[in-house]
C-alpha atoms as a PDB file:
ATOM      1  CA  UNK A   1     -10.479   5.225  10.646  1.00  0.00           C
ATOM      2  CA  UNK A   2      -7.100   5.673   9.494  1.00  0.00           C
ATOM      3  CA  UNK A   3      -5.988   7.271   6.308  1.00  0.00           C
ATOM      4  CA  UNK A   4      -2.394   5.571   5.032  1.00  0.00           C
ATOM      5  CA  UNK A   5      -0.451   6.911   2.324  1.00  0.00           C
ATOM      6  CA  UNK A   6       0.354   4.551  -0.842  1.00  0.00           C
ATOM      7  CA  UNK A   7       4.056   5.019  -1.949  1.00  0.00           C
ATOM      8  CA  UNK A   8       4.464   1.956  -3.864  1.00  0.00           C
ATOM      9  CA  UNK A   9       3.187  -0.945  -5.584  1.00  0.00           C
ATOM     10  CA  UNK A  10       3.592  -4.491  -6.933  1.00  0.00           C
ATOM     11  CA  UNK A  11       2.809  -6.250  -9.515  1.00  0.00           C
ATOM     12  CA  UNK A  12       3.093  -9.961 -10.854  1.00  0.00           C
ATOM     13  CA  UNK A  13       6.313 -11.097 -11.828  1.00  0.00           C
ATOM     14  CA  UNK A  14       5.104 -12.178 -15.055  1.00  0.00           C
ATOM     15  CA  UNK A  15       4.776  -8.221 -15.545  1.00  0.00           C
ATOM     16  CA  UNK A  16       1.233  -7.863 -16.095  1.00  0.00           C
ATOM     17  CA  UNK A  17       0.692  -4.209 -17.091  1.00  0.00           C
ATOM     18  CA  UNK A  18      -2.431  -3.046 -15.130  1.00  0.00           C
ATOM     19  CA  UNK A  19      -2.312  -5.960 -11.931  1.00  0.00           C
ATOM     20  CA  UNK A  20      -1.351  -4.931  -8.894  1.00  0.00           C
ATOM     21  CA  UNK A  21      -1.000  -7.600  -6.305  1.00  0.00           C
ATOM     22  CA  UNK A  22       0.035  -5.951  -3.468  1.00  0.00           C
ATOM     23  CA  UNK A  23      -0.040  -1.689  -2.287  1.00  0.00           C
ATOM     24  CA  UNK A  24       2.435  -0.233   0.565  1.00  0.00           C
ATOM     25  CA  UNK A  25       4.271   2.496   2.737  1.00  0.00           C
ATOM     26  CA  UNK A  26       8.086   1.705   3.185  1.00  0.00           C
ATOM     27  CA  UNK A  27       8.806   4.350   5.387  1.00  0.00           C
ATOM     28  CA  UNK A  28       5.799   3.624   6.903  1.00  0.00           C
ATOM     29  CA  UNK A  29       6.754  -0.095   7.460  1.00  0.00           C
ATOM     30  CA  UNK A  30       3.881  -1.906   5.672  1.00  0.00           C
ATOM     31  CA  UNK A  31       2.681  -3.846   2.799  1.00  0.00           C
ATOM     32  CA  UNK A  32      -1.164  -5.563   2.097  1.00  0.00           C
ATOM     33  CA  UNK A  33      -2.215  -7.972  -0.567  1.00  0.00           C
ATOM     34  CA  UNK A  34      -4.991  -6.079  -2.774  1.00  0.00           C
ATOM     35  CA  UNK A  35      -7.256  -8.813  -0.967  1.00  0.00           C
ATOM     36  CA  UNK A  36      -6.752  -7.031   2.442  1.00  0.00           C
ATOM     37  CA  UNK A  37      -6.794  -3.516   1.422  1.00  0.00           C
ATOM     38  CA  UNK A  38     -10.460  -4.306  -0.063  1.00  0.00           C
ATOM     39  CA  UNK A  39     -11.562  -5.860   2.585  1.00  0.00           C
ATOM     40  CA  UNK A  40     -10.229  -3.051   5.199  1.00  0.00           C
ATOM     41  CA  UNK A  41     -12.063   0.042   2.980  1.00  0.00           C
ATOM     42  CA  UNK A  42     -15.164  -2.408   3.057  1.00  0.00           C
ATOM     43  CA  UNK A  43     -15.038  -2.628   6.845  1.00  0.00           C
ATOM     44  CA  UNK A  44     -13.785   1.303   7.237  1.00  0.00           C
ATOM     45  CA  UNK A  45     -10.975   0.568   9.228  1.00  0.00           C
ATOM     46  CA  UNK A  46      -8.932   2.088   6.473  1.00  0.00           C
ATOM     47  CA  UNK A  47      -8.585   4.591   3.851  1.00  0.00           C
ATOM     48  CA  UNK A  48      -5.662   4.784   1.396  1.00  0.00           C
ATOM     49  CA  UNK A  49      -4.345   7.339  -0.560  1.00  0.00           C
ATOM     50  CA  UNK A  50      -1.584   9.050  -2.886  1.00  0.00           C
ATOM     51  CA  UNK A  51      -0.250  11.562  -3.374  1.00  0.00           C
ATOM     52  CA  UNK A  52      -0.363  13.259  -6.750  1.00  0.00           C
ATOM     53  CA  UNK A  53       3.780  14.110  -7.380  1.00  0.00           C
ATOM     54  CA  UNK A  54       2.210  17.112  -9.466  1.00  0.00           C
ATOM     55  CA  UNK A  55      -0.297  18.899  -7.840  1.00  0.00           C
ATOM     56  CA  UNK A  56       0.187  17.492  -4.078  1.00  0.00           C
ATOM     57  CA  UNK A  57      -3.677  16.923  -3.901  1.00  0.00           C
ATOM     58  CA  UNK A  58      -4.494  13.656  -2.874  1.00  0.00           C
ATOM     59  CA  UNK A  59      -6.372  10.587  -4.699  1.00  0.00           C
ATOM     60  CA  UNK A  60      -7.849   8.061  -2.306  1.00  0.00           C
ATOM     61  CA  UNK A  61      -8.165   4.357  -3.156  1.00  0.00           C
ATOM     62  CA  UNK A  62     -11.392   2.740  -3.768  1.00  0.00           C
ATOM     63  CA  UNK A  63     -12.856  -0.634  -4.753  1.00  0.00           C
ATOM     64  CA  UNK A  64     -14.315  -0.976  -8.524  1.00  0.00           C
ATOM     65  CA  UNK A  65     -16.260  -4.231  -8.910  1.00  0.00           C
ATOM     66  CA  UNK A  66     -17.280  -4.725 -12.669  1.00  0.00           C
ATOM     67  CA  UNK A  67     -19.700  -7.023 -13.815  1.00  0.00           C
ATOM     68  CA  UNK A  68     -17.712 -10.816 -14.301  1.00  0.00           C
ATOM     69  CA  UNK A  69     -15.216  -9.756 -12.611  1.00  0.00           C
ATOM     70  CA  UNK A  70     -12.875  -9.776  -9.612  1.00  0.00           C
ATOM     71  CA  UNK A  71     -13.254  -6.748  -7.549  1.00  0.00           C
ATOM     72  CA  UNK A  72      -9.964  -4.193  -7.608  1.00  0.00           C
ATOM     73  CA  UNK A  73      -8.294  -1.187  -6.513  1.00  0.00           C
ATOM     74  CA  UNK A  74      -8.096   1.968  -8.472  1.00  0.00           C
ATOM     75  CA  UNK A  75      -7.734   6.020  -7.028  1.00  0.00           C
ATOM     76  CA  UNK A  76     -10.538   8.278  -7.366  1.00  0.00           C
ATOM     77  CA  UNK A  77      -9.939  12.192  -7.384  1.00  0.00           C
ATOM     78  CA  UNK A  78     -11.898  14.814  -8.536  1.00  0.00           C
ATOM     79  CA  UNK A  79     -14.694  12.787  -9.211  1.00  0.00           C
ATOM     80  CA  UNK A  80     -12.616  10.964 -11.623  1.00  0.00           C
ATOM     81  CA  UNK A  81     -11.338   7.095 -11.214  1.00  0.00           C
ATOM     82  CA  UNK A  82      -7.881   6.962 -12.706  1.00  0.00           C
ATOM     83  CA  UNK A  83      -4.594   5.350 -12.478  1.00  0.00           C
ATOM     84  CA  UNK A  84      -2.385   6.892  -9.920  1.00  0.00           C
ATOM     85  CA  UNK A  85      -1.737   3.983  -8.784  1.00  0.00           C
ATOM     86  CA  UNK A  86       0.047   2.501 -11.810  1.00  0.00           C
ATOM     87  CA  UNK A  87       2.708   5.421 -11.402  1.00  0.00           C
ATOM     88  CA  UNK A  88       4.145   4.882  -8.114  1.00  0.00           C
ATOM     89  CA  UNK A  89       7.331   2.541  -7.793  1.00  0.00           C
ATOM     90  CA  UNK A  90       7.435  -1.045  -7.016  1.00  0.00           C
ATOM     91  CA  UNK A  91       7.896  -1.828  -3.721  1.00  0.00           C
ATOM     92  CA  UNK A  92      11.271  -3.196  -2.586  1.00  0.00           C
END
């Protein structure tokens, strides 16, 4: 299983706050719909990750499904989910 670093994110150009639509790597030469980055953690063939700018530990991503409604992406660290995500840049 491989384990990518997260570096940047986008989000709806209607600029919804908390959506992220797609999650990538520039340097690393990739970019996946939200869709496909579920799907890959559900399989195993990938984990994701970032990197905390702060501390330099790392949160990995992981799937939250709530009740009546669409699954999504969010970092868990620490035993903690929280939005690490929603800091990095938008990808290019």
């Amino acid at each position: 299983m491989a384990d990518v670093q997260v570096t940047c994110i986008t989000k709806p150009k209607n600029g919804s706050h908390e959506h992220i639509t797609h999650i990538g790597n520039p340097a690393g030469n990739w970019r996946w719909t939200v869709q496909d980055v579920i799907k890959s953690i559900d399989e195993k063939t990938n984990m994701f990750h970032v990197v905390d700018a702060r501390t330099g530990k790392r949160a990995y991503v992981g799937v939250v499904r709530p009740d009546n409604h669409a699954p999504y992406i969010r970092t868990y660290a620490d035993g903690v989910w929280n939005d690490n995500l929603l800091s990095l840049p938008n990808c290019s």
